[in-house]
PDB file of N, CA and C in Angstrom:
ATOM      1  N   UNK A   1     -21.262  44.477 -45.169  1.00  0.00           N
ATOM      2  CA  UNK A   1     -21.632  43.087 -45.199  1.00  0.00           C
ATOM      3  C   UNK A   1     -20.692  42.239 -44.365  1.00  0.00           C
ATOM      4  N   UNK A   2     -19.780  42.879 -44.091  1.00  0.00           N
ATOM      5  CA  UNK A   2     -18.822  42.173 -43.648  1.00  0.00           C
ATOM      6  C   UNK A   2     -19.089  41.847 -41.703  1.00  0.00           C
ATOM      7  N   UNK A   3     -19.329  42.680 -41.601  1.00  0.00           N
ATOM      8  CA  UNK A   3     -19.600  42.095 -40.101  1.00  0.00           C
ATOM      9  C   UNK A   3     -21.126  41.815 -39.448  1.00  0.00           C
ATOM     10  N   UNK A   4     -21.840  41.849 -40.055  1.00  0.00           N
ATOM     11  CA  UNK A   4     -23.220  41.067 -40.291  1.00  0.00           C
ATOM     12  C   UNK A   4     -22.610  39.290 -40.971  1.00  0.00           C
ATOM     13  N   UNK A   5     -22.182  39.149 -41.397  1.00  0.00           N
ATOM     14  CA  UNK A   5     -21.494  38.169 -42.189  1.00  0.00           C
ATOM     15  C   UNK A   5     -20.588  37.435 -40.838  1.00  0.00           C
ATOM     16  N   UNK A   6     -19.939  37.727 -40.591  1.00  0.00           N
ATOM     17  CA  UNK A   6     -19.132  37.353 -39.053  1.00  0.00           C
ATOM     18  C   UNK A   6     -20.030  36.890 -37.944  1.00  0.00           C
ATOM     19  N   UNK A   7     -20.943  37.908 -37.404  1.00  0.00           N
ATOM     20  CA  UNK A   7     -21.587  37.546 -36.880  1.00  0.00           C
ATOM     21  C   UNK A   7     -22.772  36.613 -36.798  1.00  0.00           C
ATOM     22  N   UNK A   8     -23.336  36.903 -38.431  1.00  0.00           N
ATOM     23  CA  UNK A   8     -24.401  35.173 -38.177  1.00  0.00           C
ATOM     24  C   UNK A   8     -23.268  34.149 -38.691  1.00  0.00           C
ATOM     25  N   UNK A   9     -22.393  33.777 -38.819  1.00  0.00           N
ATOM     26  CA  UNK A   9     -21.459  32.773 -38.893  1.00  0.00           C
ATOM     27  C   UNK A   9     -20.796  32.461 -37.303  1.00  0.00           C
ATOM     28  N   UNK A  10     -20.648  33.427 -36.630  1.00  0.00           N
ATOM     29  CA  UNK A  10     -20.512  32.856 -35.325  1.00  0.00           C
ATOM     30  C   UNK A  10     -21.604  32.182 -34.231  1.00  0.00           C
ATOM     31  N   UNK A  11     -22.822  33.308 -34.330  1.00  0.00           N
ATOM     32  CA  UNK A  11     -23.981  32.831 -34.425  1.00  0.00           C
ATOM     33  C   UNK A  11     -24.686  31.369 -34.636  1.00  0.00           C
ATOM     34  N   UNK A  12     -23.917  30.947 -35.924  1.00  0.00           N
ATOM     35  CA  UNK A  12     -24.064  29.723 -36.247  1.00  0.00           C
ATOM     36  C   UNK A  12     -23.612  28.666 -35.906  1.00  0.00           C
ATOM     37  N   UNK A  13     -22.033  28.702 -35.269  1.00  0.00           N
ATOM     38  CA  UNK A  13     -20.977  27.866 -34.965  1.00  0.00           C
ATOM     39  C   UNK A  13     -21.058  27.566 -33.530  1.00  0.00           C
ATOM     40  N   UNK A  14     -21.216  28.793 -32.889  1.00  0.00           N
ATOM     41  CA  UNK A  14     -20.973  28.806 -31.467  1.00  0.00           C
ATOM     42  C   UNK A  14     -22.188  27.658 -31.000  1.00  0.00           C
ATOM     43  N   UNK A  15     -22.005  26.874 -30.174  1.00  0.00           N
ATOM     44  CA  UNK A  15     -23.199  25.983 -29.603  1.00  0.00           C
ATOM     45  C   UNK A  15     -24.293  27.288 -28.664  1.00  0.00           C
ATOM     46  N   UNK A  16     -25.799  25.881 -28.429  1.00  0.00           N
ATOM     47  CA  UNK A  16     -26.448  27.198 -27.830  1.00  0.00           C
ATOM     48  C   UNK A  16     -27.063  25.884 -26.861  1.00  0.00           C
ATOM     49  N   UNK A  17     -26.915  26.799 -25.248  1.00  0.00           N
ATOM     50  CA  UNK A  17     -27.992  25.934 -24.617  1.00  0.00           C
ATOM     51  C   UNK A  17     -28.774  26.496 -24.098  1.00  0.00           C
ATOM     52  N   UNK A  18     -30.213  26.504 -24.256  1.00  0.00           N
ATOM     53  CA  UNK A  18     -31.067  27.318 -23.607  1.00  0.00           C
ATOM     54  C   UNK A  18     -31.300  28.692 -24.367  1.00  0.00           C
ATOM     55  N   UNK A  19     -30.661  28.353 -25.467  1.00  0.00           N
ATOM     56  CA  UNK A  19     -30.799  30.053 -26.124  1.00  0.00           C
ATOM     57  C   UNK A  19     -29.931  30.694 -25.776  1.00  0.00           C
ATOM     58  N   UNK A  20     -29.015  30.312 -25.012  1.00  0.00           N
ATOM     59  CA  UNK A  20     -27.662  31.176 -24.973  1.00  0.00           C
ATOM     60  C   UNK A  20     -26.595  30.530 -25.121  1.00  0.00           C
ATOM     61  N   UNK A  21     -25.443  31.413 -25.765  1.00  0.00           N
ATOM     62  CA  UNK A  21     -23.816  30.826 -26.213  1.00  0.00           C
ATOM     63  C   UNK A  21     -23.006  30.061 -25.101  1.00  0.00           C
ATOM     64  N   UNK A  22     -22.852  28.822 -25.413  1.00  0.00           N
ATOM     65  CA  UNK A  22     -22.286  27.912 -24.690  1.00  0.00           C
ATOM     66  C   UNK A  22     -20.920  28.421 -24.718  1.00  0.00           C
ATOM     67  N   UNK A  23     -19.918  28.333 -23.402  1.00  0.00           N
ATOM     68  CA  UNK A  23     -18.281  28.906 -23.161  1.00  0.00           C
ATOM     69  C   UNK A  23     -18.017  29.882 -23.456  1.00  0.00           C
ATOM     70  N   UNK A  24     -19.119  30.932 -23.632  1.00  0.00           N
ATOM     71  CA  UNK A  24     -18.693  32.287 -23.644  1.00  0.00           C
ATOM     72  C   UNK A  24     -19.096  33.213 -22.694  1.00  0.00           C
ATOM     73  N   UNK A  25     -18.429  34.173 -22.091  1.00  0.00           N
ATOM     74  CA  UNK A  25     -19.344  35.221 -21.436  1.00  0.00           C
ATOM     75  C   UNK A  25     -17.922  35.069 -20.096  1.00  0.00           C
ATOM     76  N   UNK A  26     -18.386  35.547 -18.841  1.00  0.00           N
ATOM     77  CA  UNK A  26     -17.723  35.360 -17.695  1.00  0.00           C
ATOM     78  C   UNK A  26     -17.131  34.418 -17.155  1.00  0.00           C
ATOM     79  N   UNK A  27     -16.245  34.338 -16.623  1.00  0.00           N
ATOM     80  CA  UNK A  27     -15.504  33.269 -15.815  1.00  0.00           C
ATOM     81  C   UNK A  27     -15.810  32.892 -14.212  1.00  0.00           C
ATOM     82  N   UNK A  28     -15.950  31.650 -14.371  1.00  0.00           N
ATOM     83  CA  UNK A  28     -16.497  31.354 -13.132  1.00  0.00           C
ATOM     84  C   UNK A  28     -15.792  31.666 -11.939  1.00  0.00           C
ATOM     85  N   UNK A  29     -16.463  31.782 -10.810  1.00  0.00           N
ATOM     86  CA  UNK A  29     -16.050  32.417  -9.517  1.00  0.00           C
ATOM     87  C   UNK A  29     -15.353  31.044  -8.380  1.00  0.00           C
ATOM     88  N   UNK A  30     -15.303  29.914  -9.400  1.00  0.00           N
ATOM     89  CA  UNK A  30     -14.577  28.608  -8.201  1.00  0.00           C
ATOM     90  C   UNK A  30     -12.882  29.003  -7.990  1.00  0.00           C
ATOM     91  N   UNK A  31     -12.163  30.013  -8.906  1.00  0.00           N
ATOM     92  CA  UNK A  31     -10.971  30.046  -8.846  1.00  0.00           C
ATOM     93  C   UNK A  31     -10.535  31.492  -8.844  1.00  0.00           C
ATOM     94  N   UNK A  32     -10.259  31.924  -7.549  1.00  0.00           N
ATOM     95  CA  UNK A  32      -9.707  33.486  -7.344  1.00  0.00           C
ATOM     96  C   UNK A  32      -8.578  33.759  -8.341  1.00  0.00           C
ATOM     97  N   UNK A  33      -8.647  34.742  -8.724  1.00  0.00           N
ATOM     98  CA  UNK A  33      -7.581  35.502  -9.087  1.00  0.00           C
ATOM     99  C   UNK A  33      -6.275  35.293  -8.704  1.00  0.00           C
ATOM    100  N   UNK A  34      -5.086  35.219  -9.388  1.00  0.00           N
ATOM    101  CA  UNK A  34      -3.808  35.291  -8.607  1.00  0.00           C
ATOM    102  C   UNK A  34      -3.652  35.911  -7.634  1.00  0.00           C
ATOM    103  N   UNK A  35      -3.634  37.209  -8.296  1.00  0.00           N
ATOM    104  CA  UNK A  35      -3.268  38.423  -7.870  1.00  0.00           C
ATOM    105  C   UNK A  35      -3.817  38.858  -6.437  1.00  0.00           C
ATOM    106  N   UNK A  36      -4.932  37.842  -5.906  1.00  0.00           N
ATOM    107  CA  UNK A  36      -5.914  38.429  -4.528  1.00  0.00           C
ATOM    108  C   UNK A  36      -4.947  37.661  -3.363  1.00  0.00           C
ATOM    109  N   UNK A  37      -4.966  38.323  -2.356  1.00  0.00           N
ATOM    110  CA  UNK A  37      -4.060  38.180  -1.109  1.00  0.00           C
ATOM    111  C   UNK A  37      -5.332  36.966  -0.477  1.00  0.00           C
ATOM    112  N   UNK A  38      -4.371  36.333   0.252  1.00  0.00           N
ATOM    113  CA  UNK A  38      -4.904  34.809   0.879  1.00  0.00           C
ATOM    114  C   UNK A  38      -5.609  35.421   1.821  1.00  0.00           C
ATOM    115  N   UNK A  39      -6.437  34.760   2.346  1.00  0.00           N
ATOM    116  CA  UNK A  39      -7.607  34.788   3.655  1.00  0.00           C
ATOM    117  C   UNK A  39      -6.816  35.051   4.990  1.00  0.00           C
ATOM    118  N   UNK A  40      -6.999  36.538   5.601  1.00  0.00           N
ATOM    119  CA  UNK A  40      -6.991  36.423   6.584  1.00  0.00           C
ATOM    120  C   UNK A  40      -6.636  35.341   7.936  1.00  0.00           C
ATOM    121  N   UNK A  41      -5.893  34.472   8.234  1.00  0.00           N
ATOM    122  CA  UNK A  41      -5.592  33.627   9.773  1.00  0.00           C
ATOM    123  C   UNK A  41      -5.686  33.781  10.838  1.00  0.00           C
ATOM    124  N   UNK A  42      -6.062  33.747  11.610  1.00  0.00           N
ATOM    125  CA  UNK A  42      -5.668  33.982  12.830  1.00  0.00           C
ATOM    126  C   UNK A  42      -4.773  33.250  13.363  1.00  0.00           C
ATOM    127  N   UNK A  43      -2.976  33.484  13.200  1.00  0.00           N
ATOM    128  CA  UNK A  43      -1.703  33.251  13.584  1.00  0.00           C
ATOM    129  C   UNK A  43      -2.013  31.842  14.928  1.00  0.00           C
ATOM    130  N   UNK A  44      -2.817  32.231  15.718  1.00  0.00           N
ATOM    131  CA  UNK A  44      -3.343  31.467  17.108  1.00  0.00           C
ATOM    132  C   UNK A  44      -4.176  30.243  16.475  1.00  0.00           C
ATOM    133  N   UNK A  45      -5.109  30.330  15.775  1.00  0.00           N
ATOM    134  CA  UNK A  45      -5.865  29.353  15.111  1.00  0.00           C
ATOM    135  C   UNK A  45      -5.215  28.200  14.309  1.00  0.00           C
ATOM    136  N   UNK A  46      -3.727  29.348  13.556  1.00  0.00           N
ATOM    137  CA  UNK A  46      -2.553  27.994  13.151  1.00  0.00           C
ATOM    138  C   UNK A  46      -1.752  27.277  14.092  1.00  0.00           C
ATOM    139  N   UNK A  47      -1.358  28.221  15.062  1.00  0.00           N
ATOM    140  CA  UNK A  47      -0.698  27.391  16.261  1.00  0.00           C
ATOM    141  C   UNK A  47      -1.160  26.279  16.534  1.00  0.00           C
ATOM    142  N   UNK A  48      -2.977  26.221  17.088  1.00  0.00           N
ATOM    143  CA  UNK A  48      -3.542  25.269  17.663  1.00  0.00           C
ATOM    144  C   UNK A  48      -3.681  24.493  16.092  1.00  0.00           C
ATOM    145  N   UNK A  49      -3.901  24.669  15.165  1.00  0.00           N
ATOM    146  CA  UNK A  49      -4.244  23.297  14.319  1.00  0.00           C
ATOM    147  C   UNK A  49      -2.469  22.415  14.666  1.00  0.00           C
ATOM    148  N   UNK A  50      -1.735  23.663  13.973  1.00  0.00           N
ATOM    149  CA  UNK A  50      -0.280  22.447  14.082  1.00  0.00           C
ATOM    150  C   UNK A  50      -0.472  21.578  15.156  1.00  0.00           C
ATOM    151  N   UNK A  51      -0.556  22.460  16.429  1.00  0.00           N
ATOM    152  CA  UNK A  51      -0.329  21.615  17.544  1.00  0.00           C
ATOM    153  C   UNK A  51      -1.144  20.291  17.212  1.00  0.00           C
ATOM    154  N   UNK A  52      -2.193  19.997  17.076  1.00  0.00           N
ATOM    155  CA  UNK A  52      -3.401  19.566  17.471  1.00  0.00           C
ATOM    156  C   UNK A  52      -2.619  18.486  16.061  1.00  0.00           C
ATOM    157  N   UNK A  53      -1.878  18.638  14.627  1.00  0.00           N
ATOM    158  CA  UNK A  53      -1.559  17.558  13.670  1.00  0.00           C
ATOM    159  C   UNK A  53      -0.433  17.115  14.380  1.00  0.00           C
ATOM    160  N   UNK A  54       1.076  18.063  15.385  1.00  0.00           N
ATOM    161  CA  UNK A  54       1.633  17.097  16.011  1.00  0.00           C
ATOM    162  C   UNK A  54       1.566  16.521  16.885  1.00  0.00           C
ATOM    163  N   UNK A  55       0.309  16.657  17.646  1.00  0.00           N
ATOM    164  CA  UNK A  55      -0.297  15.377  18.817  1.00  0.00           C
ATOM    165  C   UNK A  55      -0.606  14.523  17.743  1.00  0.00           C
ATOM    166  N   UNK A  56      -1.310  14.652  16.692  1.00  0.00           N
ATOM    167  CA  UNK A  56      -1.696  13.551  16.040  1.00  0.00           C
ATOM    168  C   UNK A  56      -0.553  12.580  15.202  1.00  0.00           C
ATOM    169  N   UNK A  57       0.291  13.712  15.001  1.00  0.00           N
ATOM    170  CA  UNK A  57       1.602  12.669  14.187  1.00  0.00           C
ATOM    171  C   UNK A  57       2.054  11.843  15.558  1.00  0.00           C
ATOM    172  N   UNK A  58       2.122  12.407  16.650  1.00  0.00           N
ATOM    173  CA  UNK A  58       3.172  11.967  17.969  1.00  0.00           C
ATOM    174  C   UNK A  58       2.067  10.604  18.263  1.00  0.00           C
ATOM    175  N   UNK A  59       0.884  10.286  18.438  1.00  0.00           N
ATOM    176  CA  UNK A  59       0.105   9.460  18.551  1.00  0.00           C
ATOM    177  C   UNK A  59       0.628   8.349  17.977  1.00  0.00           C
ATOM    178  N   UNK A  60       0.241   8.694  16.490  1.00  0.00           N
ATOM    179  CA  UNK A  60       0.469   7.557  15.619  1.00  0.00           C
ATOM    180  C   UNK A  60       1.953   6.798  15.346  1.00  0.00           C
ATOM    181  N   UNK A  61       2.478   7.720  15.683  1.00  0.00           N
ATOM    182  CA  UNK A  61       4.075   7.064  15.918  1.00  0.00           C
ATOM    183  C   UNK A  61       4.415   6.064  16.699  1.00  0.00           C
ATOM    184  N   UNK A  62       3.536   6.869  17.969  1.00  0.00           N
ATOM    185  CA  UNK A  62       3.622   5.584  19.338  1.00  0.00           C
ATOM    186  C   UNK A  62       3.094   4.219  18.699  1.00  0.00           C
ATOM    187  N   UNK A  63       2.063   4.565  18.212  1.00  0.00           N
ATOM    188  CA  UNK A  63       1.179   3.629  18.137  1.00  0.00           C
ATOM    189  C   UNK A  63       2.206   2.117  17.108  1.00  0.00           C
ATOM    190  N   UNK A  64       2.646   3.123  15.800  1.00  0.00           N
ATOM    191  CA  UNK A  64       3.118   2.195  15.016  1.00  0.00           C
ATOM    192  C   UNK A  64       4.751   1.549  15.638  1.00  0.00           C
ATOM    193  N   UNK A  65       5.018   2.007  16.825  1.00  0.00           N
ATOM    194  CA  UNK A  65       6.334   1.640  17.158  1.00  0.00           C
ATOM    195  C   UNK A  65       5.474   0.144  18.285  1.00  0.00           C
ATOM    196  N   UNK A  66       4.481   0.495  18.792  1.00  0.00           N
ATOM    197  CA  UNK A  66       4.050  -0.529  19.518  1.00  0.00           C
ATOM    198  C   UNK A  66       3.999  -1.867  18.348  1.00  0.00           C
ATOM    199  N   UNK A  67       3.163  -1.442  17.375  1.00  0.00           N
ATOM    200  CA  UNK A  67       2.728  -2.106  16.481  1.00  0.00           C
ATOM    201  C   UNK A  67       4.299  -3.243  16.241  1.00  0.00           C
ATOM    202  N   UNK A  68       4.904  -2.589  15.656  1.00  0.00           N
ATOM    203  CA  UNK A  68       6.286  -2.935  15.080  1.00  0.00           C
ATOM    204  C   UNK A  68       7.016  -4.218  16.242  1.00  0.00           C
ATOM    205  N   UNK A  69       7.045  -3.521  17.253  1.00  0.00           N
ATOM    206  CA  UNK A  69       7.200  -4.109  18.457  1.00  0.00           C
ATOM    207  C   UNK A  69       6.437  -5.655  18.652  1.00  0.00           C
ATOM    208  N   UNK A  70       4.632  -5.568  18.623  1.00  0.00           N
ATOM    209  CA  UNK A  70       4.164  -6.585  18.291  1.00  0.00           C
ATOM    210  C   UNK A  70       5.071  -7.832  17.135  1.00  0.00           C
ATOM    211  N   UNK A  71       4.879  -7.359  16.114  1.00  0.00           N
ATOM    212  CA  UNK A  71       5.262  -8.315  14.937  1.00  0.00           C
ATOM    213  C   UNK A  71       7.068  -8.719  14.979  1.00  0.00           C
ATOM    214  N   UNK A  72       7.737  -7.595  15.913  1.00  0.00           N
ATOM    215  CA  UNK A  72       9.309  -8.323  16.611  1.00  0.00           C
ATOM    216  C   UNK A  72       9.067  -9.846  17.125  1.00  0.00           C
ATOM    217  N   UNK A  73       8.055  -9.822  18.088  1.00  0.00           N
ATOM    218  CA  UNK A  73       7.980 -10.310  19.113  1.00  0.00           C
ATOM    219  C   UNK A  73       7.188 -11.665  18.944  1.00  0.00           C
ATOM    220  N   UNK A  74       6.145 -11.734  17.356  1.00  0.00           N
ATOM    221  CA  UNK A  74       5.316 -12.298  16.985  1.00  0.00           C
ATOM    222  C   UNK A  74       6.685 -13.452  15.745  1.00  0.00           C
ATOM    223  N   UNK A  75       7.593 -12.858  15.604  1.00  0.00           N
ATOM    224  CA  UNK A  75       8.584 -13.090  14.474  1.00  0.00           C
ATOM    225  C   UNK A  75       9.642 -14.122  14.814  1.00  0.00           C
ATOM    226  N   UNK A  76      10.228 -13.429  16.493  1.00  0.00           N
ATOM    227  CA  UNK A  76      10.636 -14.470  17.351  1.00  0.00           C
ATOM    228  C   UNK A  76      10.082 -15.791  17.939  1.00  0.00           C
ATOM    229  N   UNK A  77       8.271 -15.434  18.023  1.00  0.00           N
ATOM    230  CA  UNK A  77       8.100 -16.821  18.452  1.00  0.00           C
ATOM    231  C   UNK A  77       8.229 -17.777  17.320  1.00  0.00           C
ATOM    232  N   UNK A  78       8.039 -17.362  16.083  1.00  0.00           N
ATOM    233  CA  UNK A  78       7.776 -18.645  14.941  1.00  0.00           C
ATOM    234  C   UNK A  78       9.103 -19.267  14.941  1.00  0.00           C
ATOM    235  N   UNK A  79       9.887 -18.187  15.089  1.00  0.00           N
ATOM    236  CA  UNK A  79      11.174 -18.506  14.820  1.00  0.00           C
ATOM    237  C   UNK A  79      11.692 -19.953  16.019  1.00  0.00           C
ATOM    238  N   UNK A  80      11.568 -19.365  17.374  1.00  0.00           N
ATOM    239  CA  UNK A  80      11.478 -20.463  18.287  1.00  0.00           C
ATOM    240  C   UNK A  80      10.452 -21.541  18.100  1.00  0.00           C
ATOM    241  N   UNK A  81       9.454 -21.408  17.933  1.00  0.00           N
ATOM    242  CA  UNK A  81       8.504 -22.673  17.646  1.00  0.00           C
ATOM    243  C   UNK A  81       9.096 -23.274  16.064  1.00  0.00           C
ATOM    244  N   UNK A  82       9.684 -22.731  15.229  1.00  0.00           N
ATOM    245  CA  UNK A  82      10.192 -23.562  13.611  1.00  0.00           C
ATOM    246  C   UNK A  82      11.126 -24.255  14.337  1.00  0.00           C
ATOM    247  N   UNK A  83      11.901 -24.200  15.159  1.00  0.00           N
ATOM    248  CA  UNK A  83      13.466 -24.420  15.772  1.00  0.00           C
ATOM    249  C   UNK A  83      12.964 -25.844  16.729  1.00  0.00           C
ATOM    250  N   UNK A  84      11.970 -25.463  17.623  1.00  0.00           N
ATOM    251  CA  UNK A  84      11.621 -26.324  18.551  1.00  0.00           C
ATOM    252  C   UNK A  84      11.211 -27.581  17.756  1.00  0.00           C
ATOM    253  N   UNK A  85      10.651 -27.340  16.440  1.00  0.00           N
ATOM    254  CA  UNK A  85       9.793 -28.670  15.708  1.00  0.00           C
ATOM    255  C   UNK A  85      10.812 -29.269  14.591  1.00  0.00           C
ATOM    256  N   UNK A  86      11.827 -28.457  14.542  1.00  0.00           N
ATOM    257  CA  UNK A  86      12.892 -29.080  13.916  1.00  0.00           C
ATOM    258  C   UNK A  86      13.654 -30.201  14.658  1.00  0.00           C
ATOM    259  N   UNK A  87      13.835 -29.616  16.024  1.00  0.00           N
ATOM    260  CA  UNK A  87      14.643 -30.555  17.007  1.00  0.00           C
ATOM    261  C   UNK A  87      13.650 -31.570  17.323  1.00  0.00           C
ATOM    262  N   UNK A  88      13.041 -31.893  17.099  1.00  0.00           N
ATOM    263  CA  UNK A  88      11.365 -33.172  17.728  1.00  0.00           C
ATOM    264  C   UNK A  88      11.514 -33.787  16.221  1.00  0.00           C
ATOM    265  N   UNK A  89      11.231 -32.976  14.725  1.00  0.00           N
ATOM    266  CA  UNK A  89      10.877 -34.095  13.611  1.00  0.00           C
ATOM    267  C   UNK A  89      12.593 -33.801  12.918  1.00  0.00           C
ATOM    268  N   UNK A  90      13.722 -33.585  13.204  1.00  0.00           N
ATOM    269  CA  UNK A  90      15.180 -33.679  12.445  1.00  0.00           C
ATOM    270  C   UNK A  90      14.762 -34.054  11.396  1.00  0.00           C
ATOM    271  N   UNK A  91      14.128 -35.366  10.870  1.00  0.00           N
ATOM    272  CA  UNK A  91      14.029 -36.129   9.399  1.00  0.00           C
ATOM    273  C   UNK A  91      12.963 -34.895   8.095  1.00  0.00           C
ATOM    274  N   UNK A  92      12.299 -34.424   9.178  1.00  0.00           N
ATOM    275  CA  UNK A  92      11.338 -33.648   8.146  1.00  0.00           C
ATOM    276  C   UNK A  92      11.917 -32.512   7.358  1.00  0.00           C
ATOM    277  N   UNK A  93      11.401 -31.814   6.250  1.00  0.00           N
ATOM    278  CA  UNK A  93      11.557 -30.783   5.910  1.00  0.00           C
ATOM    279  C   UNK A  93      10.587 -30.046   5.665  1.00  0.00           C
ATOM    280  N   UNK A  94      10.542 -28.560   6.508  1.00  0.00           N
ATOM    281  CA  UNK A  94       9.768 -27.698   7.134  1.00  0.00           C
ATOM    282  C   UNK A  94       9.756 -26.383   5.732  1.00  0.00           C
ATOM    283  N   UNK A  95       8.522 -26.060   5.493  1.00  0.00           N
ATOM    284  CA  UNK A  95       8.874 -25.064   4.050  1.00  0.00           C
ATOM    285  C   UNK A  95       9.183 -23.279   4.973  1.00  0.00           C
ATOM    286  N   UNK A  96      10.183 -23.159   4.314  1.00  0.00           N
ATOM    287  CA  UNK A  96      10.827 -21.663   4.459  1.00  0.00           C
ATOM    288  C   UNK A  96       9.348 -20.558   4.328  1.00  0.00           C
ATOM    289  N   UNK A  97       8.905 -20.227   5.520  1.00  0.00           N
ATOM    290  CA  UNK A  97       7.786 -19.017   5.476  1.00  0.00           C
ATOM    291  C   UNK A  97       8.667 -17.968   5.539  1.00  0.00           C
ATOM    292  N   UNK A  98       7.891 -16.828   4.795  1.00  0.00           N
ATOM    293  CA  UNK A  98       8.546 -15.669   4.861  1.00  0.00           C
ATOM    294  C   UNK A  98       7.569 -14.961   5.639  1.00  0.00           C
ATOM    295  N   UNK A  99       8.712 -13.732   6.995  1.00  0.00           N
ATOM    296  CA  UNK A  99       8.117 -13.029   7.970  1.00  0.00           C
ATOM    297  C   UNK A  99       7.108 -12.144   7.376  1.00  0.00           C
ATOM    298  N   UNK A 100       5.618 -11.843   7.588  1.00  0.00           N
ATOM    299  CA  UNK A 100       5.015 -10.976   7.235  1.00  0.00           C
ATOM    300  C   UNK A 100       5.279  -9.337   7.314  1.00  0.00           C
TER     301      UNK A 100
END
């Protein structure tokens, strides 16, 4: 009795969808094994990606040093134009902007 007894009690507990036991049975195939050796590379195929992310890092570098360069240059003029409108209105007081 005893394992007739077990079994319609699990039977009972376990959820069912479709007529079959919900979270039981095999493990899905989205996640390899530890133990399995990584995919094949072709050593040449990594060369060219690196290459191909440090053209892309070397790009964007330029790019953000131009950038940087811009907002130097954008920082100095306010600075000369706050200076220039100080010397024209002396009596006024001009509110402290902070550089973006």
């Amino acid at each position: 009795m005893g394992s007739i007894y077990i079994q319609n009690y699990f039977n009972d507990s376990v959820p069912k969808k479709k007529g079959r036991l919900v979270g039981l049975g095999r493990r899905t195939r989205s996640v390899p094994p530890s133990s399995a050796p990584p995919p094949f590379v072709d050593p040449e195929v990594l060369t060219a990606q690196l290459k191909d992310k440090d053209d892309r890092i070397s790009l964007l570098e330029t790019q953000m040093a131009a950038q940087q360069a811009g907002y130097e240059a954008q920082r100095r003029l306010n600075q000369q134009m706050m200076e220039m409108m100080q010397r024209m209105y002396p009596n006024e007081v001009f509110p402290d902007v902070p550089d973006p």
